[in-house]
Protein backbone atom coordinates (compact mmCIF):
# COMPACT_ATOMS: atom_id res chain seq x y z
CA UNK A 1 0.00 0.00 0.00
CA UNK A 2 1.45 3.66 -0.97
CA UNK A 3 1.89 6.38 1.35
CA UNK A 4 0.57 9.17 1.43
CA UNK A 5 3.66 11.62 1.55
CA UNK A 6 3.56 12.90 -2.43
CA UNK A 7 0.20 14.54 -1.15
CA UNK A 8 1.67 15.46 2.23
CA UNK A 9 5.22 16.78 1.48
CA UNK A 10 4.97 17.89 -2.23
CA UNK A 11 8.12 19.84 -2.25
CA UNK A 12 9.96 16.75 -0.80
CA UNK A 13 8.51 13.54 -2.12
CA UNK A 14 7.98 13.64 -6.16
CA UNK A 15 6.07 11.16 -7.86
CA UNK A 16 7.71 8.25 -9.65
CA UNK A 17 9.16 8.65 -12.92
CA UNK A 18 9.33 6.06 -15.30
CA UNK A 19 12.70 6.54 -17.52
CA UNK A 20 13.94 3.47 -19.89
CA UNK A 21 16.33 1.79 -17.00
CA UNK A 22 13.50 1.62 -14.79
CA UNK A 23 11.41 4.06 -12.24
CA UNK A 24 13.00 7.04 -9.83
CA UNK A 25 11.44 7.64 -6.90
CA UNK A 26 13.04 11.81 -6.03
CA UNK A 27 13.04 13.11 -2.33
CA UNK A 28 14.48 16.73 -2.40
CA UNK A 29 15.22 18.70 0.53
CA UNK A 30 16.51 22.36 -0.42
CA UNK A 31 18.74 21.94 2.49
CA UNK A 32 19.60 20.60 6.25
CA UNK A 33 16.48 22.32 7.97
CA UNK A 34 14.28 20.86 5.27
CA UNK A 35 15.14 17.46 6.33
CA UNK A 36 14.97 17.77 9.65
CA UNK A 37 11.47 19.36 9.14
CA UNK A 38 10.29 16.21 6.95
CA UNK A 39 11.31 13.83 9.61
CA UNK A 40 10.11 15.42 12.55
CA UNK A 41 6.94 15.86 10.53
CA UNK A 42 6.69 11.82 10.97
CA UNK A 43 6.16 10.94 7.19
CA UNK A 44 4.40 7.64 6.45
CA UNK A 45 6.55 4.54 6.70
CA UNK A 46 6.22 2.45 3.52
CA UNK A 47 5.62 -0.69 5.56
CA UNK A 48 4.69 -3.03 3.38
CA UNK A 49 8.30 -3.30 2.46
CA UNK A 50 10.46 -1.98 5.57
CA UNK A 51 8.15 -4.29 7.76
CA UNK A 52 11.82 -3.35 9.93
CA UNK A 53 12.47 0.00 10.16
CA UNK A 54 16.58 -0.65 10.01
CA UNK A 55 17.19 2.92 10.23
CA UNK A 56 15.84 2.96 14.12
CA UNK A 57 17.19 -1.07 14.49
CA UNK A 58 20.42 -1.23 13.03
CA UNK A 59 22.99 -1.38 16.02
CA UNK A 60 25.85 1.15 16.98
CA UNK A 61 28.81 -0.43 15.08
CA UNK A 62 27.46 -0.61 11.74
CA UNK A 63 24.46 2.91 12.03
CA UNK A 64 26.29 5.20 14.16
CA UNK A 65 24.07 7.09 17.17
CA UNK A 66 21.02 5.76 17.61
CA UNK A 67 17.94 7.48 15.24
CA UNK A 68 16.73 10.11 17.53
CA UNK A 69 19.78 11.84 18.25
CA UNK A 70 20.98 11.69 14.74
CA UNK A 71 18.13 13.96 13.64
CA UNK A 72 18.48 16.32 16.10
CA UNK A 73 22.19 16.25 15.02
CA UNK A 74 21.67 17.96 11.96
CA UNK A 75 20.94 21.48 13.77
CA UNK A 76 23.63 20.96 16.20
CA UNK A 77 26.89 22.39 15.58
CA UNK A 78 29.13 20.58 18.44
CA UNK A 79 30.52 17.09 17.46
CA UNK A 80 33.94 16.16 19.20
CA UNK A 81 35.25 14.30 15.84
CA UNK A 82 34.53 17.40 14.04
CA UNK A 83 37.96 19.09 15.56
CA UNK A 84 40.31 16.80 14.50
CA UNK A 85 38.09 16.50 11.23
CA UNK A 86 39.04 21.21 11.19
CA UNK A 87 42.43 19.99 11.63
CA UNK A 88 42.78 17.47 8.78
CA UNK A 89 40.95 20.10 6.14
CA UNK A 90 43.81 22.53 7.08
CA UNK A 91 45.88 20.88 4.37
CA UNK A 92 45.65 22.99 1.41
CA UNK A 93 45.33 26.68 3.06
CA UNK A 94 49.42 27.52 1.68
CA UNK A 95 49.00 25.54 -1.44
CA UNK A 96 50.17 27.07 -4.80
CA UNK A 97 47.52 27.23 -7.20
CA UNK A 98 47.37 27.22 -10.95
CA UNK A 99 47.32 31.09 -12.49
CA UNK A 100 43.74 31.88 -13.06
CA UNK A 101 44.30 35.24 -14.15
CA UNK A 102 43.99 36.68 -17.71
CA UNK A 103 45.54 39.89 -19.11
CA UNK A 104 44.32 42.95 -21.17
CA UNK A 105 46.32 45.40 -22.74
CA UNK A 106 45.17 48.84 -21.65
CA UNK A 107 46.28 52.60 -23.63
CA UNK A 108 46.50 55.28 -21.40
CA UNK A 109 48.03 58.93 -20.91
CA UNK A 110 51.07 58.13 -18.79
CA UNK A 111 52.65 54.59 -17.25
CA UNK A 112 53.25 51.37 -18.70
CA UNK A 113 55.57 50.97 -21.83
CA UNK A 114 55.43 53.61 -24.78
CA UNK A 115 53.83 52.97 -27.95
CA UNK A 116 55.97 54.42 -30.59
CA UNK A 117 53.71 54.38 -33.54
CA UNK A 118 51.07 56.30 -31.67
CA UNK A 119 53.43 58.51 -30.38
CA UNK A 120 54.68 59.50 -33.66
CA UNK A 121 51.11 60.13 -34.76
CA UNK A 122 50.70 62.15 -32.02
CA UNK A 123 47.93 60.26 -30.38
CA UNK A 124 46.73 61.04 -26.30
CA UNK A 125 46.44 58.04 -25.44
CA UNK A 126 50.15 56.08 -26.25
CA UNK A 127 51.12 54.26 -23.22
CA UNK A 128 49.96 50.84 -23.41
CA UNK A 129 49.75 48.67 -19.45
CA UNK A 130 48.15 45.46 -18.86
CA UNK A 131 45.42 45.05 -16.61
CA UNK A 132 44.43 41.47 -14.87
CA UNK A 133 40.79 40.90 -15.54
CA UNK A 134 39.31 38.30 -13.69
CA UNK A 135 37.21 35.43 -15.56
CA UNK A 136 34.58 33.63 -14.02
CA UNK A 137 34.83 30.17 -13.98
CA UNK A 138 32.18 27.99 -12.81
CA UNK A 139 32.45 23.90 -11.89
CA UNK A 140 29.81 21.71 -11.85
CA UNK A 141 30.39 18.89 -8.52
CA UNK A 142 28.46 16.13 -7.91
CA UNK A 143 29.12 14.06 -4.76
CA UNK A 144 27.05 10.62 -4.07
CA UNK A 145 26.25 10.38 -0.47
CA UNK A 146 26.15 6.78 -0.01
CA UNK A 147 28.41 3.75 -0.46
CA UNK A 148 28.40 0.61 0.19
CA UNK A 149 27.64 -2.07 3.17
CA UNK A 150 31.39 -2.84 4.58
CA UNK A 151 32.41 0.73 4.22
CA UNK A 152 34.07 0.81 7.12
CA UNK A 153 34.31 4.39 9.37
CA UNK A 154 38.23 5.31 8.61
CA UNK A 155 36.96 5.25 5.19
CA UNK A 156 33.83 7.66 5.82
CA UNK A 157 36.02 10.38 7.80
CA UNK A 158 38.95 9.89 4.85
CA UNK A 159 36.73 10.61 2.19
CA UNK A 160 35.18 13.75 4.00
CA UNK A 161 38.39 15.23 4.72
CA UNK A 162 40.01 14.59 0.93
CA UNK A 163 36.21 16.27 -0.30
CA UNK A 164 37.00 19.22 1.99
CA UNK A 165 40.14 19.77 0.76
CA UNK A 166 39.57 19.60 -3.16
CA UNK A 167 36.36 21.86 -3.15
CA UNK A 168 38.80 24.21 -1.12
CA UNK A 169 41.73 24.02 -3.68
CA UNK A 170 38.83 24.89 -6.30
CA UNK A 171 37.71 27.38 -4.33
CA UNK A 172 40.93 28.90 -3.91
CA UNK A 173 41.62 28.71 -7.29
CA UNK A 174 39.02 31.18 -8.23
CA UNK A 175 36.54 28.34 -9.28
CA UNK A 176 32.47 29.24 -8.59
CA UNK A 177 30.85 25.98 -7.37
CA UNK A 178 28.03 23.95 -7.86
CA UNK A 179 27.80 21.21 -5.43
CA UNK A 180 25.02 18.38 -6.04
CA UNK A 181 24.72 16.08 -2.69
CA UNK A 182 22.62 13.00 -3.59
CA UNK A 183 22.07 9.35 -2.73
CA UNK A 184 21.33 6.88 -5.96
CA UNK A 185 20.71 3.41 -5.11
CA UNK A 186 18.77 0.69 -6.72
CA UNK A 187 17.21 -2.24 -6.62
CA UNK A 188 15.84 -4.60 -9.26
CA UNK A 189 14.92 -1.10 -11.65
CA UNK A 190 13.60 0.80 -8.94
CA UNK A 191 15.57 3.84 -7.85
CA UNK A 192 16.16 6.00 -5.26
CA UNK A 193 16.97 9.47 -5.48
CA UNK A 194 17.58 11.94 -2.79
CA UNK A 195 19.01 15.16 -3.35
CA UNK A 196 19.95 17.64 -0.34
CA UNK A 197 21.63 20.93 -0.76
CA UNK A 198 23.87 21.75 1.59
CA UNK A 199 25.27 24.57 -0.56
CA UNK A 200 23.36 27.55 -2.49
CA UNK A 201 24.52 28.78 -5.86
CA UNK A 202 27.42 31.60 -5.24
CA UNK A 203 27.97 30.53 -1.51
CA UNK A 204 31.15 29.65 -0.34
CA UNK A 205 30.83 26.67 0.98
CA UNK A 206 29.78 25.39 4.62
CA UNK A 207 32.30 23.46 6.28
CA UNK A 208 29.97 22.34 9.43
CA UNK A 209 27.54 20.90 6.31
CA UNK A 210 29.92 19.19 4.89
CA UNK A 211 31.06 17.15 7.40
CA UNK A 212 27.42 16.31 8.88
CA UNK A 213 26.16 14.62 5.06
CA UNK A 214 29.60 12.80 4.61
CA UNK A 215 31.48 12.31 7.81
CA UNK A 216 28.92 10.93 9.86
CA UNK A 217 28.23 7.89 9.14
CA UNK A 218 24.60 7.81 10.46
CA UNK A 219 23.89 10.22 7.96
CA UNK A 220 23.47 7.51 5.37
CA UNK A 221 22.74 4.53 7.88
CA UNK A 222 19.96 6.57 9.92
CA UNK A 223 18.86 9.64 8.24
CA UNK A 224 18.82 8.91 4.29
CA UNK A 225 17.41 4.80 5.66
CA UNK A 226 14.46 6.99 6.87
CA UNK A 227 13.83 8.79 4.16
CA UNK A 228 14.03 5.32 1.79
CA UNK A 229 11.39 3.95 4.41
CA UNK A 230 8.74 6.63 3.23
CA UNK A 231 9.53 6.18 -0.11
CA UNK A 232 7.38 3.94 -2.00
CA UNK A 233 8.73 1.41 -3.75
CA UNK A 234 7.41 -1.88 -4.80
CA UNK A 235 9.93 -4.86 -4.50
CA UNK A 236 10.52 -6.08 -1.58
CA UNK A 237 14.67 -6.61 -1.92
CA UNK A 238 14.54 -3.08 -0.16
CA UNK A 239 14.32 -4.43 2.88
CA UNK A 240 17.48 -6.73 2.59
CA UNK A 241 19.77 -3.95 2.01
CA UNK A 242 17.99 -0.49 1.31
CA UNK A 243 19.37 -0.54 -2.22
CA UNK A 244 22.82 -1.14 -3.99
CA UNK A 245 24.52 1.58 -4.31
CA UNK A 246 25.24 3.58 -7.59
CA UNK A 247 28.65 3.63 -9.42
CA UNK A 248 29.77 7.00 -11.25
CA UNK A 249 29.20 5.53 -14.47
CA UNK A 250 25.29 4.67 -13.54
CA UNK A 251 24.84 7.84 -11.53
CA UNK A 252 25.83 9.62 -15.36
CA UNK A 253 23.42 7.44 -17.37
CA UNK A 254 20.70 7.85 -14.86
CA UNK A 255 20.78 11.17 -13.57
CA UNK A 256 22.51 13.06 -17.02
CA UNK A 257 25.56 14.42 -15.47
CA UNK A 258 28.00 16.32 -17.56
CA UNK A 259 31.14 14.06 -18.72
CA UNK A 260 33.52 16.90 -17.56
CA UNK A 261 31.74 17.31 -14.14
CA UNK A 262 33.85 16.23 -11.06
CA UNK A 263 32.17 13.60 -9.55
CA UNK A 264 32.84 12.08 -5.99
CA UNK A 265 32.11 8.60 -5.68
CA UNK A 266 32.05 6.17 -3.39
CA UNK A 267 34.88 5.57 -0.99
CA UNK A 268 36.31 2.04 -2.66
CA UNK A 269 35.35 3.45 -6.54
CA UNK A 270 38.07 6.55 -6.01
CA UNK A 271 40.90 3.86 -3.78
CA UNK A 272 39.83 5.13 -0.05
CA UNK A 273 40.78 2.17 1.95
CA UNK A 274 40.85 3.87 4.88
CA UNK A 275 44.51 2.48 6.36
CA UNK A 276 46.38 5.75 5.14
CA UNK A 277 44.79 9.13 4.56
CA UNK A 278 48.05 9.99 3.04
CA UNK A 279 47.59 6.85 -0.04
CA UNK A 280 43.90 7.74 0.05
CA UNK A 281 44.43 11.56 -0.91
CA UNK A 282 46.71 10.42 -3.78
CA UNK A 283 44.35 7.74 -5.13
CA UNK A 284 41.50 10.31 -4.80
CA UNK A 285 43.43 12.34 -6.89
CA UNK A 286 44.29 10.27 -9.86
CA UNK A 287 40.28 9.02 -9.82
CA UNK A 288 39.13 12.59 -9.71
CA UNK A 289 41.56 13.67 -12.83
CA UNK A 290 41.40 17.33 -12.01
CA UNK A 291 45.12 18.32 -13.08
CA UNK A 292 44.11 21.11 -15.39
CA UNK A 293 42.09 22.62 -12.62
CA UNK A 294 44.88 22.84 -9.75
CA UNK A 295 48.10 21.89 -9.48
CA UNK A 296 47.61 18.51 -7.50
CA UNK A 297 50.91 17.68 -6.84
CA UNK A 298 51.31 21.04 -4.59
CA UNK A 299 48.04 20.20 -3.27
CA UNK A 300 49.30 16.67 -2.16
CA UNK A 301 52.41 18.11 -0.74
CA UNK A 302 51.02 20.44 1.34
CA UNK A 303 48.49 17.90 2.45
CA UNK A 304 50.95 15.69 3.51
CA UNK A 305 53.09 18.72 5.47
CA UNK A 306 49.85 19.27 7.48
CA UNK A 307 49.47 15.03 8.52
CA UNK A 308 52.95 15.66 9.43
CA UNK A 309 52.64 18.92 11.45
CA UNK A 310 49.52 17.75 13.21
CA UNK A 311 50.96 14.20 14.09
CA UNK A 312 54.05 16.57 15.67
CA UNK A 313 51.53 18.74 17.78
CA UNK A 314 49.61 15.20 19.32
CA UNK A 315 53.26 13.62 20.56
């Protein structure tokens, strides 16, 4: 039986959508309030398949804080892993960029060099300078927020931290961003989508927002399981495992990202192991191929000279 919540929450649960590799089911929530607003709202469960609500069931090892206190986590700002998680995003703050600059040659009455030709002619204006204009540059980012089952939590906190620190080195590097959050997972052609913003066109980004959607790990295991259980899907292999989780090349076909976009995938799919945030900032790196945006062998190096300096400071 269907719930009720397209009626209910229109601007958060969309109707399905039938597409050629099988039906999307969309839950959009324009940003951290709006979810927490949905679920305190108490949206119908889709029971006939989560007769188990895992996201409320699923122990402490594998979910994280229990249900309750997750929610209310995503208005709280204090979170004692999210110092050393400040720390670790420290890395790229003295990297060297690439140039972003461009150059126009400007005539004027005085300064710069001397154009001799329109000095000869006698013209007012014969002193040529150049002046850096500034180019806007925009970059589209898409970064899945789930992953899959034995994902363990050194690989959670790795991949938040190496996130950070590329949108920074984008950021620094005079790059506008557009950062799409989502979930994708699916199950025998059923899909489920859930999109929430946790950064507005033209912001700079939010650091504290960040590190709630990817470096918690009962984000995914409590808050996004919720949302799946008000979704309203029709086979029942959701309640095994809440969906498989979408590879980059699926998330592309499905949801029409750009080929050029920068896409952050799963933990394992861009080499996060989680034994070495040191080997799983380089493996990022050669997955994300984003050499002609920053120089990422400076932004490796300097990475690595912050693991070092903050390992110094805890001895």
């Amino acid at each position: 039986m269907a719930t009720n919540n397209v009626e209910r929450f229109p601007y958060n649960i969309f109707p399905p959508e039938k597409k050629d590799e099988g039906t999307i089911y969309t839950a959009r929530f324009s940003s951290l309030v709006d979810l927490y607003n949905y679920l305190k709202s108490e949206p119908d469960i889709n029971k006939a398949i989560f007769y188990e609500e895992r996201s409320i069931t699923r122990d402490f090892e594998f979910a994280g804080k229990p249900y309750d206190e997750a929610v209310e986590d995503l208005l709280k700002d204090y979170d004692p892993e999210y110092q050393e998680f400040l720390e670790l995003q420290k890395g790229i703050d003295s990297a060297h960029l690439r140039n972003t600059h461009a150059y126009k040659t400007v005539k004027t009455v005085a300064g710069g060099h001397l154009n001799i030709p329109d000095y000869c002619a006698g013209a007012p204006l014969c002193y040529e300078t150049e002046e850096k204009i500034k180019i806007p540059k925009f970059i589209r980012c898409h970064a899945t927020l789930s992953y899959f089952y034995d994902t363990s939590k050194n690989q959670i906190f790795n991949r938040t931290v190496i996130i950070t620190n590329v949108l920074k080195a984008l950021e620094k590097a005079g790059y506008n961003l557009e950062l799409n959050t989502f979930a994708l997972s699916e199950k025998y052609g059923e899909y489920s989508y859930i999109v929430v913003n946790i950064k507005k066109y033209g912001k700079f980004l939010d650091i504290g927002s960040l590190y709630k959607v990817f470096g918690r790990r009962e984000f995914l295991r409590r808050i996004l399981f919720r949302v799946r259980e008000t979704q309203d899907f029709t086979k029942g292999a959701w309640s095994n495992s809440y969906g498989s989780s979408c590879d980059k090349a699926t998330c592309q076909r499905i949801l029409s990202l750009g080929k050029n976009d920068i896409f952050f995938s799963t933990p394992i799919e861009m080499g996060i192991l989680g034994d070495s945030l040191e080997e799983d900032f380089k493996n990022a790196l050669k997955f994300l191929k984003i050499e002609n945006l920053v120089n990422t062998q400076t932004l490796s190096e300097e990475f690595n000279k912050s693991l070092v300096r903050i390992k110094g400071n805890n001895n």
